[in-house]
PDB file of N, CA and C in Angstrom:
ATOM      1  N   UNK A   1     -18.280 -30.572 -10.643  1.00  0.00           N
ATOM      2  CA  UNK A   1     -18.107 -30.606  -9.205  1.00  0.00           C
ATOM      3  C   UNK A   1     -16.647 -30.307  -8.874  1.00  0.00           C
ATOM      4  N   UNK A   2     -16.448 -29.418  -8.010  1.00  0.00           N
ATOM      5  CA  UNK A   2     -15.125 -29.070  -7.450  1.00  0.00           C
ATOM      6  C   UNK A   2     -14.432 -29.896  -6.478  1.00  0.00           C
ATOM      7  N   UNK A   3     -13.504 -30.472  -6.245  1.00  0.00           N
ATOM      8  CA  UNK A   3     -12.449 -31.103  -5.332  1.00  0.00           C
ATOM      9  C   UNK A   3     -12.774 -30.467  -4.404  1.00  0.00           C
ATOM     10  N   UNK A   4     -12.276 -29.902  -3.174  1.00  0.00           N
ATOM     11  CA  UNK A   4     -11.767 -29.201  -2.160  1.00  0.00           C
ATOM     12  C   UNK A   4     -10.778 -30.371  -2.209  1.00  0.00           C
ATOM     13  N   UNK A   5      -9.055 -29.822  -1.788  1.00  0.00           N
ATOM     14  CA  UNK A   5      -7.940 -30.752  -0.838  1.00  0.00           C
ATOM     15  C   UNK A   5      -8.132 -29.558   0.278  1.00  0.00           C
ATOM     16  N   UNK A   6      -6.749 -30.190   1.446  1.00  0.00           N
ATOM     17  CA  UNK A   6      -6.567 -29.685   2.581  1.00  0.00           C
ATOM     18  C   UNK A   6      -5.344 -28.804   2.471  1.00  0.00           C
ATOM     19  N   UNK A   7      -5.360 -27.849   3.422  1.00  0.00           N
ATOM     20  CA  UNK A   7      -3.832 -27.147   2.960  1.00  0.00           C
ATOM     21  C   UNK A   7      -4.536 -26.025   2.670  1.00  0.00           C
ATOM     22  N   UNK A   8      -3.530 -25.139   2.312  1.00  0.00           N
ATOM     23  CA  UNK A   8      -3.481 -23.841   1.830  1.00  0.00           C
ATOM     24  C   UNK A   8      -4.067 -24.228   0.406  1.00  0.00           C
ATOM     25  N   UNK A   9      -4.596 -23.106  -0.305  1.00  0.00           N
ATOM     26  CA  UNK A   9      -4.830 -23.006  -1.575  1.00  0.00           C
ATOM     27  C   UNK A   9      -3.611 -22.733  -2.307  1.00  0.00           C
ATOM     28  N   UNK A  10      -3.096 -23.491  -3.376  1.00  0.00           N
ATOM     29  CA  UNK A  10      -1.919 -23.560  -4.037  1.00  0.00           C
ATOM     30  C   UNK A  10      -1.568 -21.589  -4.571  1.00  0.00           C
ATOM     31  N   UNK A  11      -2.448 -21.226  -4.923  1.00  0.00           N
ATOM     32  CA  UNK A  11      -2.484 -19.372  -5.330  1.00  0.00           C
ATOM     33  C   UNK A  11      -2.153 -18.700  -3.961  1.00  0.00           C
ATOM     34  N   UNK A  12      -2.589 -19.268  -2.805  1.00  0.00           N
ATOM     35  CA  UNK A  12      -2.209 -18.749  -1.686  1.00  0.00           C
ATOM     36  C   UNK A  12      -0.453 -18.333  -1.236  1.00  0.00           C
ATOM     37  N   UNK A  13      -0.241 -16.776  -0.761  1.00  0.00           N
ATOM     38  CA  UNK A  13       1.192 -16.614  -0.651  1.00  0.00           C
ATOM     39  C   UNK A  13       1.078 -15.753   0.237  1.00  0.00           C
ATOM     40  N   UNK A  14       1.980 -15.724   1.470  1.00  0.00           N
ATOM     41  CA  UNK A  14       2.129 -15.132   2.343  1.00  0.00           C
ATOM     42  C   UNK A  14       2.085 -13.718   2.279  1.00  0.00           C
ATOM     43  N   UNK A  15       3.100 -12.863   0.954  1.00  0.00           N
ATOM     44  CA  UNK A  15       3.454 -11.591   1.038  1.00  0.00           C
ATOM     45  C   UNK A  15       2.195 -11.114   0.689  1.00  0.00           C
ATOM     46  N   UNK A  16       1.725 -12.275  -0.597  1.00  0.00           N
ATOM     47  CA  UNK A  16       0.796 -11.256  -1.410  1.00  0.00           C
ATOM     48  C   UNK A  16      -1.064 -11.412  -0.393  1.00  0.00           C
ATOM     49  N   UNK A  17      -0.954 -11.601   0.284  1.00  0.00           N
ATOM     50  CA  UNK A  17      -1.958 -11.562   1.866  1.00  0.00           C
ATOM     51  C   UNK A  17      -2.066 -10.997   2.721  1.00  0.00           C
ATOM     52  N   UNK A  18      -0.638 -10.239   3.018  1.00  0.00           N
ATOM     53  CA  UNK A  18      -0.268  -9.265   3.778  1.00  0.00           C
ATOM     54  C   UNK A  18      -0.695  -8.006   2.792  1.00  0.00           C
ATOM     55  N   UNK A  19      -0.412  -8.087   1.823  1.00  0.00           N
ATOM     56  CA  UNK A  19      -0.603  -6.784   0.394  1.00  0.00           C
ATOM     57  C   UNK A  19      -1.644  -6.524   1.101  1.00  0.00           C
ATOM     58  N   UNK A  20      -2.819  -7.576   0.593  1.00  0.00           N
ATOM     59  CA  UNK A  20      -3.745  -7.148   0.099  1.00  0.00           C
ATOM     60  C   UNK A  20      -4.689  -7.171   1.782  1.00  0.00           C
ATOM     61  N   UNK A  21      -4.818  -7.763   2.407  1.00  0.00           N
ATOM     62  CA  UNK A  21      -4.925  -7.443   3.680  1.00  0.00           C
ATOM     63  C   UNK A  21      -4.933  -5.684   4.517  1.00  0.00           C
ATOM     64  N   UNK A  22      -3.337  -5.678   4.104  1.00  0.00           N
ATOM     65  CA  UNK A  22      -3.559  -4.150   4.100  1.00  0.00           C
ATOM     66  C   UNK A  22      -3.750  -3.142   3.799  1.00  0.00           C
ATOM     67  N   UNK A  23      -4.145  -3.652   2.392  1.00  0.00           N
ATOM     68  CA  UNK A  23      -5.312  -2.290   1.504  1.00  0.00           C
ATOM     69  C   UNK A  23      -6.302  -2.474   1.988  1.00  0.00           C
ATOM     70  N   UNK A  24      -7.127  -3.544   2.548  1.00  0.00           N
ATOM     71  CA  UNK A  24      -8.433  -3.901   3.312  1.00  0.00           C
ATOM     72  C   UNK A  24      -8.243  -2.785   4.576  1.00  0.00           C
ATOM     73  N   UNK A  25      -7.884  -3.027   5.715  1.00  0.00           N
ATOM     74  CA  UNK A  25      -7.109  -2.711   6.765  1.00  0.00           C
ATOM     75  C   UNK A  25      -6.726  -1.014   6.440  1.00  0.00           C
ATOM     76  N   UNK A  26      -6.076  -0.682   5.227  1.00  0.00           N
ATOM     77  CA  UNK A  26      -6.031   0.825   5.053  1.00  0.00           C
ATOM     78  C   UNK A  26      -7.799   1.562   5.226  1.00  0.00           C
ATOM     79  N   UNK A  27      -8.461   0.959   4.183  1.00  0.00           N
ATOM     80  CA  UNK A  27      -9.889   1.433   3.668  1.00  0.00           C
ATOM     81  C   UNK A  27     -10.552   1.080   4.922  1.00  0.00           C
ATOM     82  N   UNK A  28     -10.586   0.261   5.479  1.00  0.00           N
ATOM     83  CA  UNK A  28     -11.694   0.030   6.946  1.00  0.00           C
ATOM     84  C   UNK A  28     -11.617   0.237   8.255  1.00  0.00           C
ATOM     85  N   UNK A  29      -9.568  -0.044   8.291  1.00  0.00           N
ATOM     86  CA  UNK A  29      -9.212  -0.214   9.649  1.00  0.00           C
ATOM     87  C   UNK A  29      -9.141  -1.727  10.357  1.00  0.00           C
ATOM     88  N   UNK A  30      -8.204  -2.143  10.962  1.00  0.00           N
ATOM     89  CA  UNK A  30      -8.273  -3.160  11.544  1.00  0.00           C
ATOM     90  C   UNK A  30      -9.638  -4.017  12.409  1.00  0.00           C
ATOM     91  N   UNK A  31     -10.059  -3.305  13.175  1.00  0.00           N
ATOM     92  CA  UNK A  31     -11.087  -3.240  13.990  1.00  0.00           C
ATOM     93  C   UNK A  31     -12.589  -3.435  12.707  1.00  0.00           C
ATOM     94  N   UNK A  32     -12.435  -2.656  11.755  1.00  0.00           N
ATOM     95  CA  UNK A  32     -13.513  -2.671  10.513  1.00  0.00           C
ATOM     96  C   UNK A  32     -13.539  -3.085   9.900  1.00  0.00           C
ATOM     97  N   UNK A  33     -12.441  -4.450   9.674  1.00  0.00           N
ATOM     98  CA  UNK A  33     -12.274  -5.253   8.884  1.00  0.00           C
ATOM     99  C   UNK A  33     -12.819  -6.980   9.248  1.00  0.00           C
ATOM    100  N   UNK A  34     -14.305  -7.602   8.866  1.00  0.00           N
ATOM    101  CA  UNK A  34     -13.924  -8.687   9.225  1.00  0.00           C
ATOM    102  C   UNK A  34     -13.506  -9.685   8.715  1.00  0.00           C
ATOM    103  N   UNK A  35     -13.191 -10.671   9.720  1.00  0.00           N
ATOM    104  CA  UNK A  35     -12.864 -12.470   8.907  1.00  0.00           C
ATOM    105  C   UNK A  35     -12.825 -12.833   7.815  1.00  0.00           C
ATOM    106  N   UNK A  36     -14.695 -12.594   8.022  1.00  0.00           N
ATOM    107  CA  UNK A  36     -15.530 -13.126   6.579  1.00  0.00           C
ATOM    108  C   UNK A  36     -14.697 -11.932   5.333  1.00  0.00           C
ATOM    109  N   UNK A  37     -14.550 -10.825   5.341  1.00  0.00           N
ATOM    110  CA  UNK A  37     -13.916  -9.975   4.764  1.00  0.00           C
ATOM    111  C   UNK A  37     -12.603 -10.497   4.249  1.00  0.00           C
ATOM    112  N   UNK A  38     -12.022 -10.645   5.092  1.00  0.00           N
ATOM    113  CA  UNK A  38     -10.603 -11.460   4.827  1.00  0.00           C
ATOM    114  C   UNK A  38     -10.718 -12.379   3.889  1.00  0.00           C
ATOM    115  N   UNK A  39     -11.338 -13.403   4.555  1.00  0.00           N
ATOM    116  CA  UNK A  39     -11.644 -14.497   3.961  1.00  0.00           C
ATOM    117  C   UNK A  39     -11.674 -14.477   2.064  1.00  0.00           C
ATOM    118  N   UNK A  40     -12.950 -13.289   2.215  1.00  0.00           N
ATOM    119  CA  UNK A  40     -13.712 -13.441   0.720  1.00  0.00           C
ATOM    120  C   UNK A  40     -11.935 -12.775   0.063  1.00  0.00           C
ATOM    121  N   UNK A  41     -11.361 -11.974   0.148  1.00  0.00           N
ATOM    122  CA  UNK A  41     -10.656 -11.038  -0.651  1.00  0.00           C
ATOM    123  C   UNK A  41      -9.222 -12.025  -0.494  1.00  0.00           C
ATOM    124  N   UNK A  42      -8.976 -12.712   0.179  1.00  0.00           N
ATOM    125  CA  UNK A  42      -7.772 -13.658   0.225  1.00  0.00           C
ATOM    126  C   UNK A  42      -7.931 -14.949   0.116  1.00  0.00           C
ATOM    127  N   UNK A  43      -9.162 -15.692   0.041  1.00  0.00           N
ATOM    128  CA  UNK A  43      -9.683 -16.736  -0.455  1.00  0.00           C
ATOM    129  C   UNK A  43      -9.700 -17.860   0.365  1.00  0.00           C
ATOM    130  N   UNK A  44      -7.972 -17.706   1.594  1.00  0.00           N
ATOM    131  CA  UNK A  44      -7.995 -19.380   2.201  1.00  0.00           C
ATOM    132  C   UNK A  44      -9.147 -18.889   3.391  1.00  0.00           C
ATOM    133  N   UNK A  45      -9.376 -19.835   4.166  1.00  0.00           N
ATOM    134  CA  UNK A  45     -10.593 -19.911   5.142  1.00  0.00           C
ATOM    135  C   UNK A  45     -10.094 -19.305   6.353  1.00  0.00           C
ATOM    136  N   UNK A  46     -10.887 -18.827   7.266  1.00  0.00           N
ATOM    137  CA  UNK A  46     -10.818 -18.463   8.241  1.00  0.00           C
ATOM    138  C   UNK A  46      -9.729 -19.055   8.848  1.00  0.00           C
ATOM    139  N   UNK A  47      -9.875 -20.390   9.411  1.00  0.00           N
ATOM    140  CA  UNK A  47      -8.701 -21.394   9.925  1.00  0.00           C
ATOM    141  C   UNK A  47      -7.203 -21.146   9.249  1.00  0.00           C
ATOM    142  N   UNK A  48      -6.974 -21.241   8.101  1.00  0.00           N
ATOM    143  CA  UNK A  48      -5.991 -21.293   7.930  1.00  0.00           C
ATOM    144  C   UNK A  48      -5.390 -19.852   7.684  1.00  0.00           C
ATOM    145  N   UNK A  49      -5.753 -18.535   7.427  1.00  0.00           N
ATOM    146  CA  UNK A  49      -5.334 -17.350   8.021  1.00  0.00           C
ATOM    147  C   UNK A  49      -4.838 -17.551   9.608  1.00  0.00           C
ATOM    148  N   UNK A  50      -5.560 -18.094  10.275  1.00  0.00           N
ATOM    149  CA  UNK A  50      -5.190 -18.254  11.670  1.00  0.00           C
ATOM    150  C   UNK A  50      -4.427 -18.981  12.311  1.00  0.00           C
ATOM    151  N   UNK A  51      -4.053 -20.161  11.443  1.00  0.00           N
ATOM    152  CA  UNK A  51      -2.916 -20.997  11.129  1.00  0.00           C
ATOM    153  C   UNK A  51      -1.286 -20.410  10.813  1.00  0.00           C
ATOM    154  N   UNK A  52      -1.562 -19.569  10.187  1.00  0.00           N
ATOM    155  CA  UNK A  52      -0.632 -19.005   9.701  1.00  0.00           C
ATOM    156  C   UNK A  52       0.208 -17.521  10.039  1.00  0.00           C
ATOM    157  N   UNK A  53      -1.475 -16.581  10.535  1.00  0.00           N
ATOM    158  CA  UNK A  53      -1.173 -15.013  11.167  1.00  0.00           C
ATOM    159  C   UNK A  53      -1.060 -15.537  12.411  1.00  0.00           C
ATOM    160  N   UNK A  54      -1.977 -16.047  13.151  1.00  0.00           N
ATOM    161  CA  UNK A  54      -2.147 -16.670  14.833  1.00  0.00           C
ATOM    162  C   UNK A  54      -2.943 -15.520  14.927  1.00  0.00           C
ATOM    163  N   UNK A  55      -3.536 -14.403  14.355  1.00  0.00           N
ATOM    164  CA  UNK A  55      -5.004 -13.642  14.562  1.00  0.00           C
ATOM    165  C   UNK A  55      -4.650 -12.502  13.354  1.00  0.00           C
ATOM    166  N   UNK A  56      -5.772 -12.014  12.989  1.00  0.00           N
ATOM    167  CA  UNK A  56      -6.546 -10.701  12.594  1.00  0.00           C
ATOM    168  C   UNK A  56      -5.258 -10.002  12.148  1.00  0.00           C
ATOM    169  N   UNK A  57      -4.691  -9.296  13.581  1.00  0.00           N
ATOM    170  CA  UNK A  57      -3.396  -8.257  13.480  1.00  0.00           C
ATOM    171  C   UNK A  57      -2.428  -8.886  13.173  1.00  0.00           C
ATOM    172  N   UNK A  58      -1.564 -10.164  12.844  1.00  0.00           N
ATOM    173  CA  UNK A  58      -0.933 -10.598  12.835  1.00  0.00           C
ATOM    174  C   UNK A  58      -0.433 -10.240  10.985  1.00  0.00           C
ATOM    175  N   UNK A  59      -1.728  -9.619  10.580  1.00  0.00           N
ATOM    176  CA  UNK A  59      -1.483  -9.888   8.987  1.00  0.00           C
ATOM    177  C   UNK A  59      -0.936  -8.273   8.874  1.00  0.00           C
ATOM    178  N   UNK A  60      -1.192  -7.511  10.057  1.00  0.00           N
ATOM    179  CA  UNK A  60      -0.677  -6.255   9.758  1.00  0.00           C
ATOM    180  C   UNK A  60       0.677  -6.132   9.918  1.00  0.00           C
ATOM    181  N   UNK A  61       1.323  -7.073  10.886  1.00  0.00           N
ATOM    182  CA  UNK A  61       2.236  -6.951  11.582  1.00  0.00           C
ATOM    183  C   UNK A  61       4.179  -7.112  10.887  1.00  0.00           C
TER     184      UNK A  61
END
């Protein structure tokens, strides 16, 4: 059985989210990219991307 804590995921890092975000974002487009997308390929949850970008474009920015 797995833990979950609260917080960011300790592997979680700002630059390397933006990276990879925008190889997502290259291949789909902003607009063609979703959440759940995000989510799966950067791992922390919806919330806390949003915690952190304050939206979507924020990771392009």
């Amino acid at each position: 059985m797995t833990v979950r804590t609260r917080g960011r995921p300790p592997a979680f890092g700002r630059e390397r989210a933006i990276l990879d975000a925008a190889r997502l974002f290259w291949r789909r487009g902003c607009s063609g990219t979703s959440t759940r997308a995000l989510t799966a390929a950067l791992g922390p949850s919806a919330a806390i991307l949003y915690g952190v970008f304050g939206h979507k474009a924020g990771l392009s920015e």
